[in-house]
PDB file of N, CA and C in Angstrom:
ATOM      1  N   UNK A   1      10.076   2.528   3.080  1.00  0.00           N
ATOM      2  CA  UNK A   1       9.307   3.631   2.529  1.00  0.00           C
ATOM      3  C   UNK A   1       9.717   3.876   1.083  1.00  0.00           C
ATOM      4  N   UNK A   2       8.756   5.033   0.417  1.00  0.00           N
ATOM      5  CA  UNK A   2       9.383   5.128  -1.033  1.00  0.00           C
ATOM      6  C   UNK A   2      10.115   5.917  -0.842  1.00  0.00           C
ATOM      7  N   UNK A   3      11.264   5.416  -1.862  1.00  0.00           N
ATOM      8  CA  UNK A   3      12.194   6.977  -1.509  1.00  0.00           C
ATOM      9  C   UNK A   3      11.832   8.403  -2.442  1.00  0.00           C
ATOM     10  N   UNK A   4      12.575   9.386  -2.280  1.00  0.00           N
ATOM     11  CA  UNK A   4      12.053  10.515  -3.053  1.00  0.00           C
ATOM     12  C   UNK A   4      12.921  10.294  -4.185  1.00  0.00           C
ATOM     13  N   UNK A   5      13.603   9.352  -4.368  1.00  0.00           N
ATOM     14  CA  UNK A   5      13.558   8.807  -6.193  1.00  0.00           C
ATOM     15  C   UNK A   5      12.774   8.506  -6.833  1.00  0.00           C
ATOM     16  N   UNK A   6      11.807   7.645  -6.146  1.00  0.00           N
ATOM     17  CA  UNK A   6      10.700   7.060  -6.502  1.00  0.00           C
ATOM     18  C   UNK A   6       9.367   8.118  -6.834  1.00  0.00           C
ATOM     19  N   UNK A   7       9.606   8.830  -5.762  1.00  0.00           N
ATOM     20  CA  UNK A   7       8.929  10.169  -6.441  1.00  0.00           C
ATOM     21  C   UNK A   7       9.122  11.067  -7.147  1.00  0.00           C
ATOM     22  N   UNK A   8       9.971  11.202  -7.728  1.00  0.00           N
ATOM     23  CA  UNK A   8      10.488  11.664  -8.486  1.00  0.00           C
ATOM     24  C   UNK A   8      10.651  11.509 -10.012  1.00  0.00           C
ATOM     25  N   UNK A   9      10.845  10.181  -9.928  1.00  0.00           N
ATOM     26  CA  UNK A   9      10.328   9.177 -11.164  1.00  0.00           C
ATOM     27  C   UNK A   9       9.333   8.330 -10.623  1.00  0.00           C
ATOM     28  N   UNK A  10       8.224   9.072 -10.590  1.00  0.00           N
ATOM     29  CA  UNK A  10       7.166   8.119 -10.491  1.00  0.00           C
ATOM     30  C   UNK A  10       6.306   7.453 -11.716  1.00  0.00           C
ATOM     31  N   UNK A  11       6.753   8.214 -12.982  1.00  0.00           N
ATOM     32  CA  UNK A  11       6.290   7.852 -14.108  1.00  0.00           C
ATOM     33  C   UNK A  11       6.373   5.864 -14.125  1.00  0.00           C
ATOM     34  N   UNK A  12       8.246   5.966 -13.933  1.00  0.00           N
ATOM     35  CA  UNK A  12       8.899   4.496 -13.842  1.00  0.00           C
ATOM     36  C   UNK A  12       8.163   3.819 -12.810  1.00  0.00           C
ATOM     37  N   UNK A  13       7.942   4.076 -11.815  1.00  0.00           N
ATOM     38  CA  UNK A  13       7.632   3.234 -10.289  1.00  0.00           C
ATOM     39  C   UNK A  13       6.230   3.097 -10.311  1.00  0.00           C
ATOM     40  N   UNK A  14       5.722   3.409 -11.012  1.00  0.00           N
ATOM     41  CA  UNK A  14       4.342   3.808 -10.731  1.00  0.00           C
ATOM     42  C   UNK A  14       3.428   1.916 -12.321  1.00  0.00           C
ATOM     43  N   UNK A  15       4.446   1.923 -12.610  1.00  0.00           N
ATOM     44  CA  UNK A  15       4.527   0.480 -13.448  1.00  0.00           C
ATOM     45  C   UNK A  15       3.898  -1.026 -12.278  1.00  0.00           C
ATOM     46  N   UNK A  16       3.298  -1.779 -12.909  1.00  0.00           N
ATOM     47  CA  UNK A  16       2.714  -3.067 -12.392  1.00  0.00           C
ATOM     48  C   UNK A  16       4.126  -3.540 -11.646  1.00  0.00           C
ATOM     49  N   UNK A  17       5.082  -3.670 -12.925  1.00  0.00           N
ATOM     50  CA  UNK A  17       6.021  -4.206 -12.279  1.00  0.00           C
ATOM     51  C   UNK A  17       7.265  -4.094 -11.122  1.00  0.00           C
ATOM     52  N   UNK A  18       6.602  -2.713 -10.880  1.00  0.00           N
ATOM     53  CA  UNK A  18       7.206  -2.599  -9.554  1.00  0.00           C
ATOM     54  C   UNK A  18       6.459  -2.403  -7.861  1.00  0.00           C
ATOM     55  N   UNK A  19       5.197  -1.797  -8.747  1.00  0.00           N
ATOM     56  CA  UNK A  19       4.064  -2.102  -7.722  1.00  0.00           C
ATOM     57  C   UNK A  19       3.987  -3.562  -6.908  1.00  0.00           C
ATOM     58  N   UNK A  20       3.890  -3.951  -7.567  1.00  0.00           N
ATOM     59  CA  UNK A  20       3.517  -5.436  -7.711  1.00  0.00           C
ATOM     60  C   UNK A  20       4.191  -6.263  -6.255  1.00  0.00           C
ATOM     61  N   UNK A  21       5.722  -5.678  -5.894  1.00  0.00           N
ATOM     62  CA  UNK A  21       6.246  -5.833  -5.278  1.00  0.00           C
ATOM     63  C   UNK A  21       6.017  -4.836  -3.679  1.00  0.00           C
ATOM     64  N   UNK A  22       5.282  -3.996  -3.624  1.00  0.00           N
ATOM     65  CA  UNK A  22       4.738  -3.771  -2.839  1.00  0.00           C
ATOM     66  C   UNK A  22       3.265  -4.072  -2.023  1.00  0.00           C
ATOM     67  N   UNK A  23       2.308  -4.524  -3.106  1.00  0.00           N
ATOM     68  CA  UNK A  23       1.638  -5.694  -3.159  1.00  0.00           C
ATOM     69  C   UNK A  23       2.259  -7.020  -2.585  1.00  0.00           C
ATOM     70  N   UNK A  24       2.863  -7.223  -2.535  1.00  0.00           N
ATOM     71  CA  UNK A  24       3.157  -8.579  -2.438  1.00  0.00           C
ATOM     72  C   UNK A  24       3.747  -8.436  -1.176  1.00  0.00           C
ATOM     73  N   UNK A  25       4.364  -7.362  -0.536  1.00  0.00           N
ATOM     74  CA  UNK A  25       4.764  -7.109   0.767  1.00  0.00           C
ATOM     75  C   UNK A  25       3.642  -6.552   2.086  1.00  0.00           C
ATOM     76  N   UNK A  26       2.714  -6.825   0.983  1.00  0.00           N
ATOM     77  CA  UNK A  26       1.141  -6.895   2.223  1.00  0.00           C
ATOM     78  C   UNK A  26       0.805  -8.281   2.658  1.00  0.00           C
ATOM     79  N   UNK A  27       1.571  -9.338   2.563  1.00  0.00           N
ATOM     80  CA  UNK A  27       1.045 -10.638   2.657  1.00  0.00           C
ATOM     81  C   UNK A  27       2.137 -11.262   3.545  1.00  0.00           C
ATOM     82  N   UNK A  28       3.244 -10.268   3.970  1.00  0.00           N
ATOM     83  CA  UNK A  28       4.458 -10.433   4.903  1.00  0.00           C
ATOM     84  C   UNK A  28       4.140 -10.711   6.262  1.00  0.00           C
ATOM     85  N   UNK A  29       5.093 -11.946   6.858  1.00  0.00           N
ATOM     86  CA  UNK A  29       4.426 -12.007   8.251  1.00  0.00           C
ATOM     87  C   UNK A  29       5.071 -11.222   9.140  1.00  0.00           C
ATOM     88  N   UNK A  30       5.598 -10.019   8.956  1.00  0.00           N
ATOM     89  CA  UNK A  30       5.874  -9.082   9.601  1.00  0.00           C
ATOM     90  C   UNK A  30       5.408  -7.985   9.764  1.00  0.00           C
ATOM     91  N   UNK A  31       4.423  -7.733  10.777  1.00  0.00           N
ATOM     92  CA  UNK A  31       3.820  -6.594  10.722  1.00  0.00           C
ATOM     93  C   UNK A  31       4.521  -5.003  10.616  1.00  0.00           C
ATOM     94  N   UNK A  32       5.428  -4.550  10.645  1.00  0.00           N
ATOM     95  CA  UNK A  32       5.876  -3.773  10.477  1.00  0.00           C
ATOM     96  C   UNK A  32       6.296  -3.697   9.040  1.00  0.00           C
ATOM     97  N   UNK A  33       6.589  -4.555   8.227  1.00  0.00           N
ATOM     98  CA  UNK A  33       6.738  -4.145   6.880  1.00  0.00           C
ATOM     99  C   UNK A  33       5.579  -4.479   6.098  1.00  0.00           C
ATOM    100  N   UNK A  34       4.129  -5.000   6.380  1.00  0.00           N
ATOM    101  CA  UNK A  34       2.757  -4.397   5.845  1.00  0.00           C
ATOM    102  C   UNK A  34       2.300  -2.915   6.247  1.00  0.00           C
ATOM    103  N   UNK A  35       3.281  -2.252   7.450  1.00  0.00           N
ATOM    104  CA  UNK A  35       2.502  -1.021   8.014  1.00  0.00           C
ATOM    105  C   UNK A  35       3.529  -0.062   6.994  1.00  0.00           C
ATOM    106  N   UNK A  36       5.016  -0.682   6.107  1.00  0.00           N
ATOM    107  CA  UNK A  36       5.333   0.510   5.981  1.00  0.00           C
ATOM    108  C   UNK A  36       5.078  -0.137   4.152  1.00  0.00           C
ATOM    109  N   UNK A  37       4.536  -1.027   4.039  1.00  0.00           N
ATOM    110  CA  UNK A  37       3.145  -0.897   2.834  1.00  0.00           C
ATOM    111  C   UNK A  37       2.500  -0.086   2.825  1.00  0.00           C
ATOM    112  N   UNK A  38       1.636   0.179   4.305  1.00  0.00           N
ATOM    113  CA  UNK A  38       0.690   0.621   3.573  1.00  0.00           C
ATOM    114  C   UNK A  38       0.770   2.600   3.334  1.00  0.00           C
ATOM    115  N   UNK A  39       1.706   2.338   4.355  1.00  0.00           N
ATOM    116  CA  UNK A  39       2.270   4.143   4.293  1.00  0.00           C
ATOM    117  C   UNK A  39       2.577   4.338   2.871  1.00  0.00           C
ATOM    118  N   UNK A  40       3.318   3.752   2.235  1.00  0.00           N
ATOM    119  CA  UNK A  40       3.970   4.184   1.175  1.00  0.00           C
ATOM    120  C   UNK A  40       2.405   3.989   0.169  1.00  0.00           C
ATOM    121  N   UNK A  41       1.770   3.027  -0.227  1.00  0.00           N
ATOM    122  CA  UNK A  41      -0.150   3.039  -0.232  1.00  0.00           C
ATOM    123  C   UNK A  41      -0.601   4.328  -0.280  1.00  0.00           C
ATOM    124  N   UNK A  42      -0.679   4.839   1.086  1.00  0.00           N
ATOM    125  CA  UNK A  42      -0.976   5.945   1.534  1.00  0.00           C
ATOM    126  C   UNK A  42      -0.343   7.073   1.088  1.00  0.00           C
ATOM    127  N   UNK A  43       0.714   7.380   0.915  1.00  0.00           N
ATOM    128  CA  UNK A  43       1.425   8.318  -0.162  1.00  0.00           C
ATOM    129  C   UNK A  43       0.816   8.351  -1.500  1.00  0.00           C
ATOM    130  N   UNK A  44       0.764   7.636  -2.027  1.00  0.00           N
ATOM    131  CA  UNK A  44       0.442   7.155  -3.375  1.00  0.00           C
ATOM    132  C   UNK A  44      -0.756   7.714  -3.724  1.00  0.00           C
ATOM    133  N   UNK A  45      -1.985   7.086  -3.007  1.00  0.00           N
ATOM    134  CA  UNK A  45      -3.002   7.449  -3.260  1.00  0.00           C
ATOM    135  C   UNK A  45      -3.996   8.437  -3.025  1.00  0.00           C
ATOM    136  N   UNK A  46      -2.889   9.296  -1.577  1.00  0.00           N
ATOM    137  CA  UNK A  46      -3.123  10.776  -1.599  1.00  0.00           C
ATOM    138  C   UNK A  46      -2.569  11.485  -2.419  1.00  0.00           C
ATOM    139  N   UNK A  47      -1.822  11.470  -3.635  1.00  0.00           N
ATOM    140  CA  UNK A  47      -1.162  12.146  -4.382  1.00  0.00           C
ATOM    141  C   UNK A  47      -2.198  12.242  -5.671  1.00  0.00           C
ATOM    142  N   UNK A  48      -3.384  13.617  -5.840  1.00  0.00           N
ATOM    143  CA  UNK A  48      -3.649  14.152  -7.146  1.00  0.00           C
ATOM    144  C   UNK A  48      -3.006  12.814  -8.701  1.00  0.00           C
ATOM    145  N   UNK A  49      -1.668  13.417  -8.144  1.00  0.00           N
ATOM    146  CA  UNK A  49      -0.603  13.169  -9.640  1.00  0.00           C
ATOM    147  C   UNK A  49      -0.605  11.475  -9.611  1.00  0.00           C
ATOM    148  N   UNK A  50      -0.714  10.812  -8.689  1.00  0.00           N
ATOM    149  CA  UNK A  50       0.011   9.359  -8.195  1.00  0.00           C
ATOM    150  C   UNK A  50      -1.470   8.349  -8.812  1.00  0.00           C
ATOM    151  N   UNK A  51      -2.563   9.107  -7.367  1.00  0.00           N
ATOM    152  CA  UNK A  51      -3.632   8.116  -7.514  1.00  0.00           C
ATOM    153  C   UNK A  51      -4.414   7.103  -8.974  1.00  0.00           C
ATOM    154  N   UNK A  52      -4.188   8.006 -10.241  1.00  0.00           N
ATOM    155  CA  UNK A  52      -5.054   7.872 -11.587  1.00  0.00           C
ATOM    156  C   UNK A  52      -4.417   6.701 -12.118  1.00  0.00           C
ATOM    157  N   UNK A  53      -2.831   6.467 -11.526  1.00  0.00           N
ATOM    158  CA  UNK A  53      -2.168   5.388 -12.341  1.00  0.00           C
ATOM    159  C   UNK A  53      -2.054   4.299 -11.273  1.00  0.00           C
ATOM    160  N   UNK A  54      -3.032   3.953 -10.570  1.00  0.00           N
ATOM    161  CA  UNK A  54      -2.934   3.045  -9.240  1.00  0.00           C
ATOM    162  C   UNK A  54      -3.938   2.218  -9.579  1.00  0.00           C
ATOM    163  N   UNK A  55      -4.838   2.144 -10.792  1.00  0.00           N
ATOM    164  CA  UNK A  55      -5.702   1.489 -11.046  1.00  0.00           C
ATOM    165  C   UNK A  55      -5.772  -0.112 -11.422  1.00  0.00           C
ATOM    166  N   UNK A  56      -4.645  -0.474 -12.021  1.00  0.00           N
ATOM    167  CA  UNK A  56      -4.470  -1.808 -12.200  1.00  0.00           C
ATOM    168  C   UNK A  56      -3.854  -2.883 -10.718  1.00  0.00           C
ATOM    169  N   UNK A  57      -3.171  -1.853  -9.821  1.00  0.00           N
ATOM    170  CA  UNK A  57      -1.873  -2.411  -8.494  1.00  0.00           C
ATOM    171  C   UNK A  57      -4.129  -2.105  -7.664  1.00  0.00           C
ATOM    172  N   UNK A  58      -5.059  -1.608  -7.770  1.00  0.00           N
ATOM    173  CA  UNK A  58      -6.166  -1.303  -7.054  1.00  0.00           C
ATOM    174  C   UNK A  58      -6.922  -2.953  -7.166  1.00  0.00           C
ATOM    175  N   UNK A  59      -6.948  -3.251  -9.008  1.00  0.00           N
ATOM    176  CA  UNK A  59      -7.735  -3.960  -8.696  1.00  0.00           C
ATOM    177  C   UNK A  59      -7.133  -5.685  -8.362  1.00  0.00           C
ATOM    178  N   UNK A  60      -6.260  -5.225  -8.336  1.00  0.00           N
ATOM    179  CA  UNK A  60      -4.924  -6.435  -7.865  1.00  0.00           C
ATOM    180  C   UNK A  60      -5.095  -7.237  -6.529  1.00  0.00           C
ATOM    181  N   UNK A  61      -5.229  -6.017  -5.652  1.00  0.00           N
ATOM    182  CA  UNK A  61      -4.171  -6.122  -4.354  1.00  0.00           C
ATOM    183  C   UNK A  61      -5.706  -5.184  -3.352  1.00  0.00           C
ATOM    184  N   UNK A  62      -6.920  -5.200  -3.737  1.00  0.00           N
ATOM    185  CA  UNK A  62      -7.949  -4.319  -3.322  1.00  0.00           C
ATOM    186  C   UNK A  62      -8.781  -5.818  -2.029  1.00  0.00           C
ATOM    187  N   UNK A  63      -8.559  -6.512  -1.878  1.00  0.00           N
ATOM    188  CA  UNK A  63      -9.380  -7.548  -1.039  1.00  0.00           C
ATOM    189  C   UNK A  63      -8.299  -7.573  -0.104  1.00  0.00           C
ATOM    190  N   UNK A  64      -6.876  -7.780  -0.529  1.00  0.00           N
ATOM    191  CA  UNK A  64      -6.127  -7.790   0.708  1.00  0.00           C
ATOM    192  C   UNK A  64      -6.006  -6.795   1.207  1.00  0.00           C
ATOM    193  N   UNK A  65      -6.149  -5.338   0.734  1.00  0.00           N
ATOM    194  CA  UNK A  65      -6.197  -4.143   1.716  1.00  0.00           C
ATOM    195  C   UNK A  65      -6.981  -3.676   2.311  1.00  0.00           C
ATOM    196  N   UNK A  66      -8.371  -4.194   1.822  1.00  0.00           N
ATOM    197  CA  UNK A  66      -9.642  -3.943   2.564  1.00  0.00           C
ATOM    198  C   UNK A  66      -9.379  -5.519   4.045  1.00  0.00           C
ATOM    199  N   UNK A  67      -9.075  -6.366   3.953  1.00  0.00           N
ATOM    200  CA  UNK A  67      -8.932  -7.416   4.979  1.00  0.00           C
ATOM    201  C   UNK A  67      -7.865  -7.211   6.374  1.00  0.00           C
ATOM    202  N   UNK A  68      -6.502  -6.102   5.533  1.00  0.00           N
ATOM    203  CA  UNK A  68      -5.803  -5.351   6.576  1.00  0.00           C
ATOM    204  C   UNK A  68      -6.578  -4.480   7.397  1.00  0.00           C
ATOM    205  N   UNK A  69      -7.019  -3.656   6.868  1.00  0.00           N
ATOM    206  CA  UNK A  69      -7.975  -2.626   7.755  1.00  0.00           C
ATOM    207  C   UNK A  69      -8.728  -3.315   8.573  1.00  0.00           C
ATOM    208  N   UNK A  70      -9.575  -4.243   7.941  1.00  0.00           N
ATOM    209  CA  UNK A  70     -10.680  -5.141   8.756  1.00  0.00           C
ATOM    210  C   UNK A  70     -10.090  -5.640  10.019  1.00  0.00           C
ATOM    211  N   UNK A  71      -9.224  -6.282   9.787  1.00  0.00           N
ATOM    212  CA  UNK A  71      -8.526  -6.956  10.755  1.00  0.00           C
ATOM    213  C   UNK A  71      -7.353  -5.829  12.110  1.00  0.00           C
ATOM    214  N   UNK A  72      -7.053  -4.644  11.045  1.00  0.00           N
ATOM    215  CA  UNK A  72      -6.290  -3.829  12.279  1.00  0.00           C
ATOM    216  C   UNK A  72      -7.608  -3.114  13.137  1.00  0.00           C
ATOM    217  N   UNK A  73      -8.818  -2.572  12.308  1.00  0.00           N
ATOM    218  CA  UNK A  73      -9.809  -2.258  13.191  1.00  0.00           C
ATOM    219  C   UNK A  73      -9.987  -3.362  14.227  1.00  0.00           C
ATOM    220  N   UNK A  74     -10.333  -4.585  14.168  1.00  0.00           N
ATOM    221  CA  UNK A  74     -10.648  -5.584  15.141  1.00  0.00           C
ATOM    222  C   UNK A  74      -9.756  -5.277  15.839  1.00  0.00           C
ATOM    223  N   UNK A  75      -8.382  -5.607  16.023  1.00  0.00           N
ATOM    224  CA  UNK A  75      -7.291  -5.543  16.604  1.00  0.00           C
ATOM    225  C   UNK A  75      -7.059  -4.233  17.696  1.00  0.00           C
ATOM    226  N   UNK A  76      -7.542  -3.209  17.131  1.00  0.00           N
ATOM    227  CA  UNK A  76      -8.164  -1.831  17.786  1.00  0.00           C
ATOM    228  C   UNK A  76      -8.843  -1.385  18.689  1.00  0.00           C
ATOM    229  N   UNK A  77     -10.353  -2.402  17.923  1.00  0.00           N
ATOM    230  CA  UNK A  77     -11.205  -2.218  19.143  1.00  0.00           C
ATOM    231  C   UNK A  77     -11.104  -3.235  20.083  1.00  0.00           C
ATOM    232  N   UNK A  78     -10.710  -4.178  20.417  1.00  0.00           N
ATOM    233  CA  UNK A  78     -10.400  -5.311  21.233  1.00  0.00           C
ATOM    234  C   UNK A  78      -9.591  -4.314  22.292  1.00  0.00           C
ATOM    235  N   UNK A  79      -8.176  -3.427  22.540  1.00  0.00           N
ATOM    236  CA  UNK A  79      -7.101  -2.939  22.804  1.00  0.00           C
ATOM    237  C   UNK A  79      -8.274  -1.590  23.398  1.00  0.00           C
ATOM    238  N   UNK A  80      -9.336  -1.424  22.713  1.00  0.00           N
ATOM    239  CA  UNK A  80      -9.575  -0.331  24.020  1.00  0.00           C
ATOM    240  C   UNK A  80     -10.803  -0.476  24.502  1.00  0.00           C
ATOM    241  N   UNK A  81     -11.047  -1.644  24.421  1.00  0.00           N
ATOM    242  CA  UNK A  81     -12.595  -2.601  25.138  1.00  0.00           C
ATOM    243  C   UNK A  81     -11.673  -2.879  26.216  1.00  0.00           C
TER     244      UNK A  81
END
């Protein structure tokens, strides 16, 4: 998860070059550390203050997060069919 350093200085974290690395931990074959991608994602881009500077890590890393969803929905509805 991010820590509340990271929120804290989010000015710093909020950089390609550290994004980038959370991006890149959506492509992990461990499902549990794409889910705590996408939480920390999910922090981010519910945040007013966070979301406006997410625009470059958006158009980056935006096909593989739309393909997670795709694929956990399938995964979903299969589990209660």
């Amino acid at each position: 998860m991010f820590s509340p350093l990271c929120f804290a200085c989010s000015v710093k974290f909020l950089f390609d070059n550290y994004l980038k690395y959370v991006g890149w931990m959506l492509f992990d074959k461990i499902g549990e550390v794409r889910v705590a991608c996408l939480r920390v994602l999910d922090s981010l881009y519910s945040s007013a203050e966070h979301a406006p500077h997410l625009e470059l890590f958006t158009a980056r890393f935006k096909v593989r997060s739309v393909r997670l969803c795709i694929w956990v929905f399938q995964i979903c509805s299969k589990l209660v069919c």
